[in-house]
Protein backbone atom coordinates (compact mmCIF):
# COMPACT_ATOMS: atom_id res chain seq x y z
CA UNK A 1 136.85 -20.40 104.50
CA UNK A 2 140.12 -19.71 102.50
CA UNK A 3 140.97 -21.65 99.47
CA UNK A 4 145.03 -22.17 99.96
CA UNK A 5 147.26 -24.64 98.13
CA UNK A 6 148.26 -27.56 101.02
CA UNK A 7 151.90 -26.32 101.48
CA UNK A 8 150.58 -22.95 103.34
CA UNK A 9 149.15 -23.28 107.05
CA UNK A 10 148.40 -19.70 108.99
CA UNK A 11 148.87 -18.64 112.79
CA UNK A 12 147.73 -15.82 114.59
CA UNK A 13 149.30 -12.26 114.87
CA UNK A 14 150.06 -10.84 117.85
CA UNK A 15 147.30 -9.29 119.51
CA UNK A 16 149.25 -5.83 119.19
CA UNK A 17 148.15 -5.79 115.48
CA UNK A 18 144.91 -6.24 114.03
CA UNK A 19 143.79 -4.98 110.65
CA UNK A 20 140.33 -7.33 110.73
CA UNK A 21 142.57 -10.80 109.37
CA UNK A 22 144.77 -12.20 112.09
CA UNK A 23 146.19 -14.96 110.06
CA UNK A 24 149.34 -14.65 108.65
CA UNK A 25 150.46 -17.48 106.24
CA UNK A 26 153.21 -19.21 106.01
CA UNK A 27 155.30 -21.51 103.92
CA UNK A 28 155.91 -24.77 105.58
CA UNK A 29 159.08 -26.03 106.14
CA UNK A 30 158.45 -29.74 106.68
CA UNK A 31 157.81 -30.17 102.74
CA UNK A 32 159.98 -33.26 101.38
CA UNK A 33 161.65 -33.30 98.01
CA UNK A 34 161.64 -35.97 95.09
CA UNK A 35 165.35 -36.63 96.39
CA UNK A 36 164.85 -37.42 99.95
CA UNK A 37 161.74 -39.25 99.21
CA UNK A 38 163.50 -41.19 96.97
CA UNK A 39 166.48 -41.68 99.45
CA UNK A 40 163.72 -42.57 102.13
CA UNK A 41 162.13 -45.62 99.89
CA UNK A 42 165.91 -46.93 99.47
CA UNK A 43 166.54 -46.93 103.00
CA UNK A 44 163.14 -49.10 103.57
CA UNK A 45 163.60 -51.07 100.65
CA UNK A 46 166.63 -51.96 102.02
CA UNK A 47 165.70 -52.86 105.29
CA UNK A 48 163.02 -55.00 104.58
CA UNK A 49 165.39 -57.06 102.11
CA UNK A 50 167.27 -57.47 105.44
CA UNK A 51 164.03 -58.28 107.25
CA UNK A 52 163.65 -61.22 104.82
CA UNK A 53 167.21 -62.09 104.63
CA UNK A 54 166.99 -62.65 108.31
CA UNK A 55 163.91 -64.61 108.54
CA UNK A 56 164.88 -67.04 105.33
CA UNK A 57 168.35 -67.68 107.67
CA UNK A 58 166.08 -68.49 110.66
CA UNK A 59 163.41 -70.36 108.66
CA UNK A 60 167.00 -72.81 107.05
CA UNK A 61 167.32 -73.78 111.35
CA UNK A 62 164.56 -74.43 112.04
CA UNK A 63 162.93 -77.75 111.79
CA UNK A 64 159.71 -78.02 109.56
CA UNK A 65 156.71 -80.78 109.82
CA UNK A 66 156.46 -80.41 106.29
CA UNK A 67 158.59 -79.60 103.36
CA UNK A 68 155.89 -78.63 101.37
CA UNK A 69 154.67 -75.81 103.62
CA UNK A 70 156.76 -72.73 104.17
CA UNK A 71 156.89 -70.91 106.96
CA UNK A 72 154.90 -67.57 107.00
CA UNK A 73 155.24 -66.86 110.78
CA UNK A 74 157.97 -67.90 113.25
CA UNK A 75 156.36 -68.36 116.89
């Protein structure tokens, strides 16, 4: 159909007007920046590192069979 670089998506005219195309395109506004994406992998980074934190507390408490097996899942 249209060849269109992927930060343009179209949506129809109003019937009222009609000159044979009834897309009209549009720059989308959901695009994300370097910035936020960077400030979005921080904020996960971080939270998993809290994850862990959490889970090596709770693994310290609980009692092991073995001290040479770590625990991958708490059940």
């Amino acid at each position: 159909m249209y060849n269109l670089p992927p930060s343009y998506s179209y949506c129809q005219q109003s019937p009222s007007y009609s000159d044979g195309d009834d897309r009209v395109f549009r720059k989308k506004r959901s695009e994300i920046t370097g910035k936020q994406r960077v400030a979005a992998n921080e904020r996960e980074r971080k939270r998993m590192n809290s994850i862990n934190r959490g889970f090596d507390h709770l693994r310290q408490r609980l009692p092991t069979t073995s001290q040479d097996k770590k625990l991958s899942k708490v059940r």
